[in-house]
PDB file of N, CA and C in Angstrom:
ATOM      1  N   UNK A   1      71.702 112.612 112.107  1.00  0.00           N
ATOM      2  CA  UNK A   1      71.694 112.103 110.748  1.00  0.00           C
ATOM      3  C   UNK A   1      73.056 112.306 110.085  1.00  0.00           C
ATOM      4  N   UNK A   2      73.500 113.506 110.342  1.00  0.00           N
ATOM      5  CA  UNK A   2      75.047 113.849 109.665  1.00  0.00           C
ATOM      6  C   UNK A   2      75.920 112.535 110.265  1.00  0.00           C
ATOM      7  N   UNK A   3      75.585 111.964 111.422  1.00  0.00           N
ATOM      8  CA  UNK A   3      76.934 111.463 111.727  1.00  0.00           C
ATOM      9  C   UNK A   3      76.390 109.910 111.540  1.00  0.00           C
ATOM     10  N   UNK A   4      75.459 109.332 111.272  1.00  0.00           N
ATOM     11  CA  UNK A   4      75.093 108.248 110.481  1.00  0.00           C
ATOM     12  C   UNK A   4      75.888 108.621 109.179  1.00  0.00           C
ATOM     13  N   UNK A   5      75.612 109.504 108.283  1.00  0.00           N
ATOM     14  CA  UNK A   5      76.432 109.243 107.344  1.00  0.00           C
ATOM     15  C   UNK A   5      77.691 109.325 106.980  1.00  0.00           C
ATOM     16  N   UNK A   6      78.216 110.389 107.939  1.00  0.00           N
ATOM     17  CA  UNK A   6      79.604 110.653 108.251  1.00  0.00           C
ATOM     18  C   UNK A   6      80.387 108.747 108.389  1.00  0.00           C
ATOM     19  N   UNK A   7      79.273 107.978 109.296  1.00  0.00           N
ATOM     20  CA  UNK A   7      80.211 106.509 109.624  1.00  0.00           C
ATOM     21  C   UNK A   7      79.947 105.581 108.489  1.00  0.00           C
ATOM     22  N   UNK A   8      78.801 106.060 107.489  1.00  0.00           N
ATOM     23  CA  UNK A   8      78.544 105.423 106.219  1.00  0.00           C
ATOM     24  C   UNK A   8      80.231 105.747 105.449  1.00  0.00           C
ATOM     25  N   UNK A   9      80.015 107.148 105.242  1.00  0.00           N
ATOM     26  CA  UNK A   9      81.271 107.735 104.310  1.00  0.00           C
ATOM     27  C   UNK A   9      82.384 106.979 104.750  1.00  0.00           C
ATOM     28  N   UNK A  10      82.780 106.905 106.411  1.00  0.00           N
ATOM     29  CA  UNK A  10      83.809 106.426 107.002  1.00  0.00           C
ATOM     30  C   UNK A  10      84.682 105.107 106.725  1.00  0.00           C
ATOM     31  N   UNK A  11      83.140 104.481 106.551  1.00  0.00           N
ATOM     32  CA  UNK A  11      83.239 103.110 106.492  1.00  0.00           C
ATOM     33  C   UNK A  11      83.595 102.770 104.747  1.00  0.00           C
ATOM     34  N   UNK A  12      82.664 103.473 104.117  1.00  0.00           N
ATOM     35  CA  UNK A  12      82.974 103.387 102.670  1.00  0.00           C
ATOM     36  C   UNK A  12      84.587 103.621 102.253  1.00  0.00           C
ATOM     37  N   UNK A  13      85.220 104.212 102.656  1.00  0.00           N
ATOM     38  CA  UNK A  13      86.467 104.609 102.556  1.00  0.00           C
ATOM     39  C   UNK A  13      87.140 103.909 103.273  1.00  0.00           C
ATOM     40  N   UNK A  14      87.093 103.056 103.920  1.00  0.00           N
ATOM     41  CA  UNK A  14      88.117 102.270 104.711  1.00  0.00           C
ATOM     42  C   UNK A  14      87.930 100.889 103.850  1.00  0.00           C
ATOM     43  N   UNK A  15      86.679 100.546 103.314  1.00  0.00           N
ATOM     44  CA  UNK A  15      86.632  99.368 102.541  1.00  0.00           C
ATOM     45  C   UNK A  15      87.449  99.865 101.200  1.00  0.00           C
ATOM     46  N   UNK A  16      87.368 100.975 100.948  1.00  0.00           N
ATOM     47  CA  UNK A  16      88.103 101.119  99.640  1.00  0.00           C
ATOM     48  C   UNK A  16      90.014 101.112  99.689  1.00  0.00           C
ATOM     49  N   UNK A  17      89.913 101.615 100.944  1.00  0.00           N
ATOM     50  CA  UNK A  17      91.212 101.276 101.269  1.00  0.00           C
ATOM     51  C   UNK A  17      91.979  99.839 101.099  1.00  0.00           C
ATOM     52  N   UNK A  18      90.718  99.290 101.569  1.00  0.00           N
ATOM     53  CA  UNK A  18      91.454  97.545 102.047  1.00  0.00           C
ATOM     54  C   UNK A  18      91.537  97.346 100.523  1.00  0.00           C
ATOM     55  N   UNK A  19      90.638  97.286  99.960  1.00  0.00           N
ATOM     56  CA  UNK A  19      90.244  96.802  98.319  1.00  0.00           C
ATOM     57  C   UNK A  19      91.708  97.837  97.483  1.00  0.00           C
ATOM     58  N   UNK A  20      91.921  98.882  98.252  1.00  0.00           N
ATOM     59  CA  UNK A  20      93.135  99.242  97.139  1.00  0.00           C
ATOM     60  C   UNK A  20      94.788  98.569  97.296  1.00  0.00           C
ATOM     61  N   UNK A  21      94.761  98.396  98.714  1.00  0.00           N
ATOM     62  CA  UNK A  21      95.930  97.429  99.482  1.00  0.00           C
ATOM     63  C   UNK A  21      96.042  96.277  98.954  1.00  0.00           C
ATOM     64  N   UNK A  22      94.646  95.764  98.642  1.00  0.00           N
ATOM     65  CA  UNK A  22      94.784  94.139  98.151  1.00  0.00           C
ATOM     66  C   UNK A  22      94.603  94.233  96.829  1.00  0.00           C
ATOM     67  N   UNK A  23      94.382  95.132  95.931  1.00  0.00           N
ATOM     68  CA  UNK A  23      94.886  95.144  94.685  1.00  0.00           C
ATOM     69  C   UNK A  23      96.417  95.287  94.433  1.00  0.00           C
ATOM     70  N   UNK A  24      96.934  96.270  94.991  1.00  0.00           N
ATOM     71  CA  UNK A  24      98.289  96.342  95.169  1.00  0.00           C
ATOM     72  C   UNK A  24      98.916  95.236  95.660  1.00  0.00           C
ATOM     73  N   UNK A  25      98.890  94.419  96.202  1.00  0.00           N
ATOM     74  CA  UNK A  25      99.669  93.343  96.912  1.00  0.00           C
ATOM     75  C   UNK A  25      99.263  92.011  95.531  1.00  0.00           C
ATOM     76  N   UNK A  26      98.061  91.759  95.195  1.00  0.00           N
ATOM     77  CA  UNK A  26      98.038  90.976  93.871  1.00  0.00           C
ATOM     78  C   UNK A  26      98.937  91.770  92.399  1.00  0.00           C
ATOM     79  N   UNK A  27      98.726  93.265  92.451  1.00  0.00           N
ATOM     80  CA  UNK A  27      99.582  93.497  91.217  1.00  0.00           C
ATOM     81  C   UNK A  27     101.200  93.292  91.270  1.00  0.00           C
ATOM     82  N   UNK A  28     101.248  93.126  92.755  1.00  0.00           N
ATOM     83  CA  UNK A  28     103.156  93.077  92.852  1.00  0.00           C
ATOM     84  C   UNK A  28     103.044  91.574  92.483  1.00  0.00           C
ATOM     85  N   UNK A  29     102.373  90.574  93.116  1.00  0.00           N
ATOM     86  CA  UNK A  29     101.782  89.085  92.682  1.00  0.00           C
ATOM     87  C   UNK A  29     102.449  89.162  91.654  1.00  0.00           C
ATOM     88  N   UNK A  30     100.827  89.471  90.673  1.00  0.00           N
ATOM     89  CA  UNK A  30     101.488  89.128  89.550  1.00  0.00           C
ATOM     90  C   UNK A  30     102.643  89.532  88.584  1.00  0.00           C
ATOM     91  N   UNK A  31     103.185  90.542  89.003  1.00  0.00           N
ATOM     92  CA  UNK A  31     104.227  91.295  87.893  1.00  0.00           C
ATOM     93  C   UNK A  31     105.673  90.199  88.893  1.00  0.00           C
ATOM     94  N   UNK A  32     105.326  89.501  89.776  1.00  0.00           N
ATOM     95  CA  UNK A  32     106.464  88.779  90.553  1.00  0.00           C
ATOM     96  C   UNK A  32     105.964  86.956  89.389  1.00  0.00           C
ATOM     97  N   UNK A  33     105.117  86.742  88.913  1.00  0.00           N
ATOM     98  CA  UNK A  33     104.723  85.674  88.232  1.00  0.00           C
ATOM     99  C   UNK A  33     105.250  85.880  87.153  1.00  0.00           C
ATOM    100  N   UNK A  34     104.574  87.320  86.732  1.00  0.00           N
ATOM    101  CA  UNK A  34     105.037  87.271  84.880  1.00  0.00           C
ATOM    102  C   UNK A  34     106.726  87.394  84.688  1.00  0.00           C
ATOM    103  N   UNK A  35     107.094  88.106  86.107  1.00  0.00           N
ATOM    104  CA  UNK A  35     109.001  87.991  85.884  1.00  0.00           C
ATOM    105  C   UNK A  35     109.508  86.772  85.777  1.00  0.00           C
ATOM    106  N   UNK A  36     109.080  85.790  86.756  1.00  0.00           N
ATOM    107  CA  UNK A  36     109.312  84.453  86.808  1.00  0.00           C
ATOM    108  C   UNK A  36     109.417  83.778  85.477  1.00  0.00           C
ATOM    109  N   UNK A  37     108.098  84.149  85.369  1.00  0.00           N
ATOM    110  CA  UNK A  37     107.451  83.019  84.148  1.00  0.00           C
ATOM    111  C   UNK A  37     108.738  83.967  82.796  1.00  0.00           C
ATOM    112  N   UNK A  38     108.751  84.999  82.770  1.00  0.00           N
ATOM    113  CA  UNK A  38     109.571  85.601  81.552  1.00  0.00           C
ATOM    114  C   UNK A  38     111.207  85.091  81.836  1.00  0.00           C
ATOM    115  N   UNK A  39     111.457  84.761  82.859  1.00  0.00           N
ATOM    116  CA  UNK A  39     113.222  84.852  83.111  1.00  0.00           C
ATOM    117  C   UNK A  39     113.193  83.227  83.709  1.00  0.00           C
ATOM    118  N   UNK A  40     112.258  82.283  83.335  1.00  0.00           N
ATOM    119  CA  UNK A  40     112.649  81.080  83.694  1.00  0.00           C
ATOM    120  C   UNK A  40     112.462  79.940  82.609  1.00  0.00           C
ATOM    121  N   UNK A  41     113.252  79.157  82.344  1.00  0.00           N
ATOM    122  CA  UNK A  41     113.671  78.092  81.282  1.00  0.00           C
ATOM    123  C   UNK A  41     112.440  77.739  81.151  1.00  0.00           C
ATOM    124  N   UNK A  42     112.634  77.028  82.570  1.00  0.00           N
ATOM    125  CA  UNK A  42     111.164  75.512  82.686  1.00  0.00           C
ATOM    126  C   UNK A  42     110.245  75.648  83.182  1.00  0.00           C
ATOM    127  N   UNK A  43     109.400  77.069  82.946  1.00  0.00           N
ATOM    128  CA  UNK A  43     108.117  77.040  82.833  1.00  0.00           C
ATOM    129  C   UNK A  43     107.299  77.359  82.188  1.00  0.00           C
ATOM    130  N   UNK A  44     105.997  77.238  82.615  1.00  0.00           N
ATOM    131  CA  UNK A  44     105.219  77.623  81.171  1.00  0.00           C
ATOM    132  C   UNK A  44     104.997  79.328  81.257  1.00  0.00           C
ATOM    133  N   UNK A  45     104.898  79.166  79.768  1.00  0.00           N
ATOM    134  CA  UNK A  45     105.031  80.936  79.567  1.00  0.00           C
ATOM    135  C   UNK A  45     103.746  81.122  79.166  1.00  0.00           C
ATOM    136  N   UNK A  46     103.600  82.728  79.601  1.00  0.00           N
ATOM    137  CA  UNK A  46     101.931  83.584  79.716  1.00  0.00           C
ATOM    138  C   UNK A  46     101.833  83.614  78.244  1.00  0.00           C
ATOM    139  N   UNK A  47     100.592  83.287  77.545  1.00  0.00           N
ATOM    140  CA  UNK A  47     100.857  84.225  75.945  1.00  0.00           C
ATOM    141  C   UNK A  47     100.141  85.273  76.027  1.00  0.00           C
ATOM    142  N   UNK A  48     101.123  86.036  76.780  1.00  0.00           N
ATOM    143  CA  UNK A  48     101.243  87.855  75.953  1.00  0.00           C
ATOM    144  C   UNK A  48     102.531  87.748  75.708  1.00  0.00           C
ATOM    145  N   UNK A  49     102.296  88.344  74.344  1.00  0.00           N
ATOM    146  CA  UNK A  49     103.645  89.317  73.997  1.00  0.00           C
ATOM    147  C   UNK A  49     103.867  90.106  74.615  1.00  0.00           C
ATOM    148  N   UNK A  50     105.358  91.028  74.694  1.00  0.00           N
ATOM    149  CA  UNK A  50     105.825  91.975  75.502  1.00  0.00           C
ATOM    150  C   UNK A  50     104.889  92.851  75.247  1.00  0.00           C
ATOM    151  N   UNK A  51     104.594  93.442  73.730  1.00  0.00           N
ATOM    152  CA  UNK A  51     103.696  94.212  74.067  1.00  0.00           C
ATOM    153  C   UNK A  51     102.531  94.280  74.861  1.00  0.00           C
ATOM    154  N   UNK A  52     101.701  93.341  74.719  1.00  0.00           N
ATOM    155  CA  UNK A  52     100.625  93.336  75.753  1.00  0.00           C
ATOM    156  C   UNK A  52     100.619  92.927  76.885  1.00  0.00           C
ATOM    157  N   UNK A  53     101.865  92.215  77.282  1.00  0.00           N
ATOM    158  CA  UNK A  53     102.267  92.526  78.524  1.00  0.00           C
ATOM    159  C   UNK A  53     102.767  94.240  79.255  1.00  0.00           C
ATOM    160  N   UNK A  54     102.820  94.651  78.504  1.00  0.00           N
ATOM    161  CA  UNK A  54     103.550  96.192  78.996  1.00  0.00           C
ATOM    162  C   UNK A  54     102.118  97.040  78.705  1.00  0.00           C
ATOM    163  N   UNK A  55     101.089  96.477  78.309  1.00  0.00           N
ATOM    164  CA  UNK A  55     100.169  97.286  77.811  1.00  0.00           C
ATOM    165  C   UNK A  55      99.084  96.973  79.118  1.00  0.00           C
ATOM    166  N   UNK A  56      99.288  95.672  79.487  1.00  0.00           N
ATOM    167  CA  UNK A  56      98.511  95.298  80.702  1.00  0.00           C
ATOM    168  C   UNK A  56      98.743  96.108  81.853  1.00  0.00           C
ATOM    169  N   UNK A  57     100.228  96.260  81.766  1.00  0.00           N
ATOM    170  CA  UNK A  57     100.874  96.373  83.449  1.00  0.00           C
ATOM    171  C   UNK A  57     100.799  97.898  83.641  1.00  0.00           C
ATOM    172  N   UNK A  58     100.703  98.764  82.511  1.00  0.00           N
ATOM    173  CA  UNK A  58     100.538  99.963  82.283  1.00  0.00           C
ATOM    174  C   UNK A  58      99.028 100.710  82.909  1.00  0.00           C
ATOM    175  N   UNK A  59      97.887  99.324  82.371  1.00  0.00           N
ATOM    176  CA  UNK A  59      96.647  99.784  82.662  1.00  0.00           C
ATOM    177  C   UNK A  59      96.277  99.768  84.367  1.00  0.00           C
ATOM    178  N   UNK A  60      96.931  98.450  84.871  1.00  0.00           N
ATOM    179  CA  UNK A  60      96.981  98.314  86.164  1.00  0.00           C
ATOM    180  C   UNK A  60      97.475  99.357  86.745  1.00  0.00           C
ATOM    181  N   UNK A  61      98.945  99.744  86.511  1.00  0.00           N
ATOM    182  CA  UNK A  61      99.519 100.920  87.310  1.00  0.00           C
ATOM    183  C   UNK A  61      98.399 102.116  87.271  1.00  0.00           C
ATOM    184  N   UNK A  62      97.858 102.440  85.918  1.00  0.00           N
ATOM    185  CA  UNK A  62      96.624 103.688  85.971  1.00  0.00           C
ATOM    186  C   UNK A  62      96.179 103.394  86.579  1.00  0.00           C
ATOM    187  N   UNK A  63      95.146 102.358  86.857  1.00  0.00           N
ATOM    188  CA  UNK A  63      93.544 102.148  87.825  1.00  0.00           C
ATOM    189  C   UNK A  63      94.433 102.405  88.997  1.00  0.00           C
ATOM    190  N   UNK A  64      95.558 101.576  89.591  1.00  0.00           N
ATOM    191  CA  UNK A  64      95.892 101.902  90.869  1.00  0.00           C
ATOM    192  C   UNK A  64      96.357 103.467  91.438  1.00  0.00           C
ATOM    193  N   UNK A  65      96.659 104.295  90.292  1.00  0.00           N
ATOM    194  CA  UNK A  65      97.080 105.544  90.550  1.00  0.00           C
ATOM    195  C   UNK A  65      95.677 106.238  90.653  1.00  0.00           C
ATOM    196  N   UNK A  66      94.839 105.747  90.077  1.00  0.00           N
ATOM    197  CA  UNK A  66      93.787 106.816  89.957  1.00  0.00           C
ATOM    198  C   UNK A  66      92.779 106.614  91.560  1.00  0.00           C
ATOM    199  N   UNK A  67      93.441 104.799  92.125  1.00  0.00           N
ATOM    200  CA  UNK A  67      92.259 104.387  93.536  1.00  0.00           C
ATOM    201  C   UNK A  67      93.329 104.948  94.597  1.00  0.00           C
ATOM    202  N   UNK A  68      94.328 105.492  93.868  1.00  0.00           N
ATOM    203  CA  UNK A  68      95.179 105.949  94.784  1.00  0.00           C
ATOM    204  C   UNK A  68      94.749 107.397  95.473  1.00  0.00           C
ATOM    205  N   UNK A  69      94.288 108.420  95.021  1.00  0.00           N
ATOM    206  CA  UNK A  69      93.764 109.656  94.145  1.00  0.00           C
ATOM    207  C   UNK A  69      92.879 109.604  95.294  1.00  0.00           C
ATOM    208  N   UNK A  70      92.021 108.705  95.447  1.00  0.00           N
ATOM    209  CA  UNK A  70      90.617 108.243  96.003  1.00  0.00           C
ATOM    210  C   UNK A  70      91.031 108.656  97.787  1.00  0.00           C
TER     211      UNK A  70
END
């Protein structure tokens, strides 16, 4: 029984892994969009203000530090 759950736990943690990799690879995404979109003439721009742009990217970096933790 321990080692049924031992490959439950195992497994649970390797999905959280993937799920933290592919959050990370969309947050570089998008902070590679919102640079774009902020440092380019001719396109369309996000409406956030800086502030809530810096307020967004702030919250992301937490959740990822904290699935980091994990």
């Amino acid at each position: 029984m321990e080692a049924h759950n031992f490959n439950i736990l195992e497994s649970k943690i390797k999905q959280a892994i993937d799920e933290i990799n592919k959050l990370k690879r969309e947050n570089v995404e998008l902070r590679s969009r919102i640079n774009e979109t902020s440092t380019s003439e001719n396109s369309v721009t996000i409406d956030f203000d800086s502030k809530n742009k810096s307020e967004l990217l702030q919250k992301v970096d937490e959740m990822l530090q904290v699935l980091d933790k994990i």
